[in-house]
Protein backbone atom coordinates (compact mmCIF):
# COMPACT_ATOMS: atom_id res chain seq x y z
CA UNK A 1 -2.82 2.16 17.83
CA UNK A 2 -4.83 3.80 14.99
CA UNK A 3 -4.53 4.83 12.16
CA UNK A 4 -4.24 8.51 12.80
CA UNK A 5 -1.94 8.01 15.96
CA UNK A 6 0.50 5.53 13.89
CA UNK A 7 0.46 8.65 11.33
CA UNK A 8 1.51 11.34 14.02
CA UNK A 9 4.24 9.40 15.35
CA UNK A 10 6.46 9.19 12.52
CA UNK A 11 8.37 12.19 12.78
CA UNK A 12 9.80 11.58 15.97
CA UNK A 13 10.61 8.34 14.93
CA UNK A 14 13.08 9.68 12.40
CA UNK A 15 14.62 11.76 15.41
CA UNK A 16 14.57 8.57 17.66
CA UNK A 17 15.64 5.89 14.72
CA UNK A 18 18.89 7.81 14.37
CA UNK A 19 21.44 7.45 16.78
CA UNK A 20 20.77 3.41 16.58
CA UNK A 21 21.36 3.61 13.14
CA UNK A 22 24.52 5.52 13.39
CA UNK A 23 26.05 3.17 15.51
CA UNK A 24 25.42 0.25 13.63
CA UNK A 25 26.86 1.92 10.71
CA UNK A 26 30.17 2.13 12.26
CA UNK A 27 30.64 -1.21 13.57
CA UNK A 28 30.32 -2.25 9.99
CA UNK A 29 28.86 -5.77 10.88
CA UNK A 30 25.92 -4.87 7.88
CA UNK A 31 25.00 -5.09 5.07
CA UNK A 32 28.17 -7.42 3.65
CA UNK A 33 26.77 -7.76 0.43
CA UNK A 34 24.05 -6.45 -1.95
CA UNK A 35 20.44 -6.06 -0.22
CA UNK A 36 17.63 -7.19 -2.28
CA UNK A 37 13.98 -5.93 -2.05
CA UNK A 38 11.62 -8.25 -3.30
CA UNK A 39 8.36 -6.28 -4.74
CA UNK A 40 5.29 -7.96 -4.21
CA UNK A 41 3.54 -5.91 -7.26
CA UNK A 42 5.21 -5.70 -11.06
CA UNK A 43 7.08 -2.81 -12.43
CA UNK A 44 6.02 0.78 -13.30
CA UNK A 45 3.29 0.64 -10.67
CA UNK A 46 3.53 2.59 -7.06
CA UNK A 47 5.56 0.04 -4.86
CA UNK A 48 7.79 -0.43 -7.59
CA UNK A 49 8.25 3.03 -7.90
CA UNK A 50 8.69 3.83 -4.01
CA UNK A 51 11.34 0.63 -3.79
CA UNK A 52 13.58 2.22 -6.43
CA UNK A 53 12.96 5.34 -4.46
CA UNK A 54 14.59 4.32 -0.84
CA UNK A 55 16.72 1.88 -3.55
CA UNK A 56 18.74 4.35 -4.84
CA UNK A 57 19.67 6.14 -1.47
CA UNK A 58 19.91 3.19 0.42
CA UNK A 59 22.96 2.06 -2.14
CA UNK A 60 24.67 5.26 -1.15
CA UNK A 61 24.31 5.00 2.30
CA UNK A 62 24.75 1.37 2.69
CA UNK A 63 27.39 1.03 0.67
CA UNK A 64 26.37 -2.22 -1.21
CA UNK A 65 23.87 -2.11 -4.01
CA UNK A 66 20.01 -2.42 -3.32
CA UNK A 67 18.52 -4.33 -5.78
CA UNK A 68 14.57 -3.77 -6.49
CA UNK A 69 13.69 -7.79 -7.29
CA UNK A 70 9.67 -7.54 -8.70
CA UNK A 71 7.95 -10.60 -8.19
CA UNK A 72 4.46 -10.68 -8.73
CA UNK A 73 1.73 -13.01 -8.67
CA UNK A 74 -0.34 -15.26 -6.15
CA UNK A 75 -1.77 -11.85 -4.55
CA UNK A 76 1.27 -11.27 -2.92
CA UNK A 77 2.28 -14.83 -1.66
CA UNK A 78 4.88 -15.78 -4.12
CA UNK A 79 7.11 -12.67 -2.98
CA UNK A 80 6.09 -13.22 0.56
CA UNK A 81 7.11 -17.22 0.54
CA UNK A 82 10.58 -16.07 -1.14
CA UNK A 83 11.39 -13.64 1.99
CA UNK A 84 10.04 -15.83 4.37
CA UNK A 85 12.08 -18.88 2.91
CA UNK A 86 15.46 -16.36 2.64
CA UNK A 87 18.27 -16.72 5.05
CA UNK A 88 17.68 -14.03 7.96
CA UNK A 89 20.63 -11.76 7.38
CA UNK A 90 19.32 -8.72 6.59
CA UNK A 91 20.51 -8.76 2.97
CA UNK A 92 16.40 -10.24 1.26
CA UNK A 93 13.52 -7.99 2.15
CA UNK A 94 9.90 -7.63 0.94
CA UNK A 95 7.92 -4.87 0.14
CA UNK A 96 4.31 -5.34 0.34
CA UNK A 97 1.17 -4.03 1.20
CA UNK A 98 -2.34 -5.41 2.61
CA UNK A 99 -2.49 -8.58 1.25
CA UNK A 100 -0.03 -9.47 3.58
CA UNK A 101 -2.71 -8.87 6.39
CA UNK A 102 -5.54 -10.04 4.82
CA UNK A 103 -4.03 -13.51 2.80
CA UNK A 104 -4.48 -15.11 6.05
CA UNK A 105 -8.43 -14.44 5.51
CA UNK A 106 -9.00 -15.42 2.15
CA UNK A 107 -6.58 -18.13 1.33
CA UNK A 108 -7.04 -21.52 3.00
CA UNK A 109 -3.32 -22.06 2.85
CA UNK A 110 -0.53 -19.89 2.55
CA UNK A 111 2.90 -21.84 2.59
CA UNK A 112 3.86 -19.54 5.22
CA UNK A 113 2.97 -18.22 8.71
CA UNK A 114 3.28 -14.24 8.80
CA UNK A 115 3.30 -14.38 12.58
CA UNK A 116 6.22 -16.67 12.54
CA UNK A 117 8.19 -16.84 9.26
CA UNK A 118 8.35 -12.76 8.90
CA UNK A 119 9.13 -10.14 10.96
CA UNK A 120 7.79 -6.09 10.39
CA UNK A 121 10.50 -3.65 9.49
CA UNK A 122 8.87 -0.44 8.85
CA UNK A 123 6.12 1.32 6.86
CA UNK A 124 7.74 2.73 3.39
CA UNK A 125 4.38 5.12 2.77
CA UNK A 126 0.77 5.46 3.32
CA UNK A 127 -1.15 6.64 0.38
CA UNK A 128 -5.12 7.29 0.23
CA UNK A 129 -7.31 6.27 -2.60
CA UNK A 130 -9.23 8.21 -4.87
CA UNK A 131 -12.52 7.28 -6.24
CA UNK A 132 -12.02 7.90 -10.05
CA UNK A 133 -14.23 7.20 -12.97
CA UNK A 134 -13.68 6.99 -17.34
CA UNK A 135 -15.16 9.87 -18.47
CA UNK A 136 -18.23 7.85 -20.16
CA UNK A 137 -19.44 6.44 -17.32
CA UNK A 138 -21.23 9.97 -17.21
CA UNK A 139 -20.73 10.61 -13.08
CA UNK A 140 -19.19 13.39 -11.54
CA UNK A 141 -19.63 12.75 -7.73
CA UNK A 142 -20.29 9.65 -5.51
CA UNK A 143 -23.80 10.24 -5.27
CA UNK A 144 -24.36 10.11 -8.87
CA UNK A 145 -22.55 6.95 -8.77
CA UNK A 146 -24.58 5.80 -6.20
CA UNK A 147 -27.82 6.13 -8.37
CA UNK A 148 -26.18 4.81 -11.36
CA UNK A 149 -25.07 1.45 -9.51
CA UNK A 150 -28.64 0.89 -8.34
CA UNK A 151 -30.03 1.05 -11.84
CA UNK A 152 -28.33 -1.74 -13.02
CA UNK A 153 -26.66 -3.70 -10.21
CA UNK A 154 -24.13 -5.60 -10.72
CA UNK A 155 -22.84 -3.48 -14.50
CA UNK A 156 -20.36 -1.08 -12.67
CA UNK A 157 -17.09 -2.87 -12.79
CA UNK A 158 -14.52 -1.31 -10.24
CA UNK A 159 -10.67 -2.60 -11.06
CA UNK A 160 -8.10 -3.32 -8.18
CA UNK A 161 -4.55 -4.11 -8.29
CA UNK A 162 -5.26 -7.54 -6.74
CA UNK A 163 -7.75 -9.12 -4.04
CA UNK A 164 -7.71 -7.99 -0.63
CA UNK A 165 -5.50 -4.49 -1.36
CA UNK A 166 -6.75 -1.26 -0.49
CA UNK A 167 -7.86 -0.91 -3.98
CA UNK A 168 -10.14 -3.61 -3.87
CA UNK A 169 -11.70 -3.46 -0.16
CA UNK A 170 -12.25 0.45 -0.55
CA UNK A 171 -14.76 -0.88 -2.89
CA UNK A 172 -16.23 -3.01 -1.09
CA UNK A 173 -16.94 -1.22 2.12
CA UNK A 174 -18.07 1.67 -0.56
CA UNK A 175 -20.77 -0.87 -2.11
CA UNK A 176 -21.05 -2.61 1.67
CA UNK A 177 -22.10 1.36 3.12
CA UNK A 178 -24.26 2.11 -0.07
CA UNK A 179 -26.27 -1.06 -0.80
CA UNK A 180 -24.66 -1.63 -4.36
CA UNK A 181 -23.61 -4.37 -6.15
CA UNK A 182 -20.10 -3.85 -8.24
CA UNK A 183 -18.63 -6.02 -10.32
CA UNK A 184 -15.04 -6.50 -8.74
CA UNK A 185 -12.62 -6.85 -11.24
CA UNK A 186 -9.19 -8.24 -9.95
CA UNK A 187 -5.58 -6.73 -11.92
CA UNK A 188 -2.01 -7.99 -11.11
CA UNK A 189 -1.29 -4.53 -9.72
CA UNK A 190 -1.42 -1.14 -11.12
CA UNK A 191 -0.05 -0.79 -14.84
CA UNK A 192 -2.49 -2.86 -15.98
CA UNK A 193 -5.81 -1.45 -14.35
CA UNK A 194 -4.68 1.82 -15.09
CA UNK A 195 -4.43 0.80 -18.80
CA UNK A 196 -7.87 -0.93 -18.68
CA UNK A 197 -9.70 2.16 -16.71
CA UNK A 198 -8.06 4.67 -19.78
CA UNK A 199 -9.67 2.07 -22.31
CA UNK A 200 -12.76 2.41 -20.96
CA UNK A 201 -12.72 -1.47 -20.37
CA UNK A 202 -13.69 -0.77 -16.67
CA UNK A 203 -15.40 1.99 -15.07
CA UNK A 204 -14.19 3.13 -12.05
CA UNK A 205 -11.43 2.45 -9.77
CA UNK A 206 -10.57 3.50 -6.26
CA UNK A 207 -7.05 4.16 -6.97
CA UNK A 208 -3.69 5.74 -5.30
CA UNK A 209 -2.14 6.02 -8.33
CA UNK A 210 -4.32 7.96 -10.43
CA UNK A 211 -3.25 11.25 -9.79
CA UNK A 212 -1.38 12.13 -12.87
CA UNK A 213 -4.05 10.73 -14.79
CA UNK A 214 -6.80 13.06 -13.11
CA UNK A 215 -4.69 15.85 -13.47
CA UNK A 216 -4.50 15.02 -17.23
CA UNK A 217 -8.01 14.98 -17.07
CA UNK A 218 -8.30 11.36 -18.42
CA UNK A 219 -10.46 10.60 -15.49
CA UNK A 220 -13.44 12.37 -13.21
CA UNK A 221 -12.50 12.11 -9.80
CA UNK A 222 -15.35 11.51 -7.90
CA UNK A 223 -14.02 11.62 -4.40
CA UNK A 224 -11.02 11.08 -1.63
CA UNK A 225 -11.11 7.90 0.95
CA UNK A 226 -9.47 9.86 3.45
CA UNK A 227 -11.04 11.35 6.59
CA UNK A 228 -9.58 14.72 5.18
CA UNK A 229 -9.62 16.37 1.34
CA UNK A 230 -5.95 16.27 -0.03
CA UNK A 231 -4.14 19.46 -0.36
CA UNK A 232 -3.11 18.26 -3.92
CA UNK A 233 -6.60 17.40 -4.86
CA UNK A 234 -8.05 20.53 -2.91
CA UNK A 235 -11.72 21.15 -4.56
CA UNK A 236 -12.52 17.09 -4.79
CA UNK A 237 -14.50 16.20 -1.16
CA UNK A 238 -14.09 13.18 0.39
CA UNK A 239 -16.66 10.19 0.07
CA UNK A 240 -17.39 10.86 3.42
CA UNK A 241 -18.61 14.46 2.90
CA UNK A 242 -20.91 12.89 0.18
CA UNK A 243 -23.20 11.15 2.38
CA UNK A 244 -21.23 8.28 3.56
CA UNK A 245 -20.06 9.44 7.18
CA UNK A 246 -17.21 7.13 8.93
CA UNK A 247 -15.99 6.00 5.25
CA UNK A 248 -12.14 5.85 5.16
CA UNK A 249 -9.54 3.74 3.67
CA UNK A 250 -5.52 4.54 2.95
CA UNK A 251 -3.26 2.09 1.09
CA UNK A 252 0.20 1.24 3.01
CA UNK A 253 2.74 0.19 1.78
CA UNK A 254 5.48 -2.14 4.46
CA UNK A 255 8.72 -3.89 4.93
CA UNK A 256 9.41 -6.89 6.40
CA UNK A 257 12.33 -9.49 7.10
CA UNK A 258 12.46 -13.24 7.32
CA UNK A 259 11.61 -13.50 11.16
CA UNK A 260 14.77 -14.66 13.16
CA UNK A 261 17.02 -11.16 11.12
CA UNK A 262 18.61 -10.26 14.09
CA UNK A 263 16.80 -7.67 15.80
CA UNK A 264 19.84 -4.74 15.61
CA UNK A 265 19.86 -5.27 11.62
CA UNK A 266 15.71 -4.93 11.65
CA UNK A 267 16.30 -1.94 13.63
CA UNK A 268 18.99 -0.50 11.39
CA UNK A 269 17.26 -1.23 8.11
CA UNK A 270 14.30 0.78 9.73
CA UNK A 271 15.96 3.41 11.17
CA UNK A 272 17.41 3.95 7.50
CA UNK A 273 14.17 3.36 5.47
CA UNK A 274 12.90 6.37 7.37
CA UNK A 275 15.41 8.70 6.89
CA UNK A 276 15.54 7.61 2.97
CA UNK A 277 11.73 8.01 2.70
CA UNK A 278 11.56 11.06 4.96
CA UNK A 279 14.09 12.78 2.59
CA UNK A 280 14.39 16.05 0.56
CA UNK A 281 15.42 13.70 -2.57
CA UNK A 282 12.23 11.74 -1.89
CA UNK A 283 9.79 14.74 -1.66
CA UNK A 284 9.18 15.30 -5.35
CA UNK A 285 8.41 11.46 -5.81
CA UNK A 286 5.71 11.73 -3.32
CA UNK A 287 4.27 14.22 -4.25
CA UNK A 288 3.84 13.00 -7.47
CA UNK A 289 2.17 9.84 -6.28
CA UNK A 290 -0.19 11.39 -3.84
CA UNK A 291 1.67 9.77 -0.83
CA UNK A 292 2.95 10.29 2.66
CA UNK A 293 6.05 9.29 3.92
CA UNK A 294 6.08 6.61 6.52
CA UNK A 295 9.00 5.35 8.58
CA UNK A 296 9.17 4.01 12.58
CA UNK A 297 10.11 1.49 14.72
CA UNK A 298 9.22 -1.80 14.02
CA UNK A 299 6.99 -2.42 17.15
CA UNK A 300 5.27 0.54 15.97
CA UNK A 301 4.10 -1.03 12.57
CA UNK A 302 3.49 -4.15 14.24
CA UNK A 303 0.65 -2.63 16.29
CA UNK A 304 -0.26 -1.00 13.40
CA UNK A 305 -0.66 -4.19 11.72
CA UNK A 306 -2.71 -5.83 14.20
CA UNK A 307 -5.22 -3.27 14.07
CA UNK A 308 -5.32 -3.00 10.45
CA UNK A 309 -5.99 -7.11 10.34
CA UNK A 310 -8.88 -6.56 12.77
CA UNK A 311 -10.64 -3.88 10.77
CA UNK A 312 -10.63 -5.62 7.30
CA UNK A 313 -10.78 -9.16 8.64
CA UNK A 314 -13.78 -8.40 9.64
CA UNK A 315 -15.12 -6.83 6.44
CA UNK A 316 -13.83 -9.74 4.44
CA UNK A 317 -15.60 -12.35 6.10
CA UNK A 318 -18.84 -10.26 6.01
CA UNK A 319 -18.27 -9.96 2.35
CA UNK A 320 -17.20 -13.64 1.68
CA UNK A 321 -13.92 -12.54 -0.23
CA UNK A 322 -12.06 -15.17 -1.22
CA UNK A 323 -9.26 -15.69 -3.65
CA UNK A 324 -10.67 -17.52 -7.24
């Protein structure tokens, strides 16, 4: 399944999810305790922000208390190893995003096995990137950047919230399609890039969590990494309209459970993630944030998963990422 396909289905998943849901709910076999989701990334950064999103309605729907647990670090694998080490009850979950894909390619060890220890849920939101620069790196489109890169190679540095997220491998198919050489500088998720890209310390980022910045006009957006310009972000093109046709990227952002969660409660949790996420009350929040609701089945973001580990695989062994 693409991309785009795995997109278009999600509203009639919500329909579909339901009435599975619903009947779970009244046999009242789960949750029987407080649900935890474990954050990959640290707080005040966009998965934080969308777990405390589904958090909060969760809690009222559930009837227990969803607890957002951050734990970052390791590029994703010390949150990982703690889901895929909880008992499989339904009540520990992680929320992650493409590291948990792509750790398999870059690490030469993980103390887990994503095809056996974890299980997909659903995906919580996509989100596409935005190419954004500090003001005196003295660009105002990608071509521009393109020039500037070339000058100097290798004295662009573009931050990421971590190795092998969208973040960081939208860069490097953008200097992989243009023939640059950037100077990849790694972040423990957002906060802190973001705080480093104001300061001028870096000089561009392609980010999904810039908006509000951009819209403050802290930073020169230079272009969208989706196949399509955003209706919030109306008069910035996309990279690919900039000379770079078939350049695309989108950050997603996923749930999973330790593997053997019986498959009912995976369903359930699902089925309730998408009507949280699909939600007036969530609206607002993703607007804010640039992003589009997700939800599904979890066979669904399985397939989605194996076609997303095919694309970038392949980029990061062209581009010899590996973890430092």
């Amino acid at each position: 399944m693409n991309r785009k396909l795995f997109l278009a289905t999600l509203a009639a998943c919500v329909l579909g999810a339901a009435p599975l849901s619903n009947a779970l709910a009244q046999s009242g076999k789960w949750p029987t305790k407080p649900v935890r989701i474990v954050v990959a990334y640290p707080p005040g950064g966009a998965t934080d922000t969308q777990a405390r999103l589904v958090a909060k309605q969760l809690t009222e729907r559930w009837g227990q208390t969803v607890i957002v647990d951050n734990k970052p670090g390791g590029n994703t694998i010390i949150a990982t190893d703690a889901v895929a080490k909880a008992p499989a009850d339904g009540h520990t979950l992680l929320l992650t995003a493409m590291p948990y894909v792509l750790n398999p390619f870059i690490m030469e060890k993980l103390p887990y096995d994503t095809n056996k220890d974890l299980t997909p849920v659903t995906v919580l939101t996509t989100i596409p990137n935005i190419l954004v620069a500090h003001p005196d790196v003295g660009v105002k489109n990608v071509q521009e950047l393109i020039r500037k890169a070339k000058s100097a190679p290798g004295s662009i540095a573009f931050g990421s919230t971590g190795t092998a997220t969208s973040t960081h491998l939208s860069g490097e198919l953008f200097a992989s399609m243009t023939g640059t050489q950037l100077n990849h500088v790694p972040y423990k998720g957002s906060a802190p890039a973001h705080q480093d890209l104001l300061a001028g310390r870096i000089a561009i980022m392609f980010d999904n969590g810039a908006l509000q910045h951009v819209k403050a006009g802290k930073l020169i957006p230079l272009g969208v990494t989706s196949s399509k310009r955003l209706p919030w972000l109306p008069d910035v093109p996309t990279v690919a309209e900039q000379g770079l046709a078939g350049y695309e990227t989108v950050a997603w952002y996923g749930v999973f459970a330790p593997a053997t969660t019986p498959k009912e409660v995976v369903e359930k949790i699902a089925a309730d993630i998408t009507w949280a996420i699909r939600s007036p009350e969530s609206a607002p929040a993703l607007l804010t944030m640039g992003a589009n609701a997700g939800g599904g089945t979890p066979a669904e973001f399985r397939q989605y998963l194996n076609a997303e580990s095919k694309r970038w695989g392949k980029l990061v062994k062209e581009r010899g990422i590996k973890v430092d």
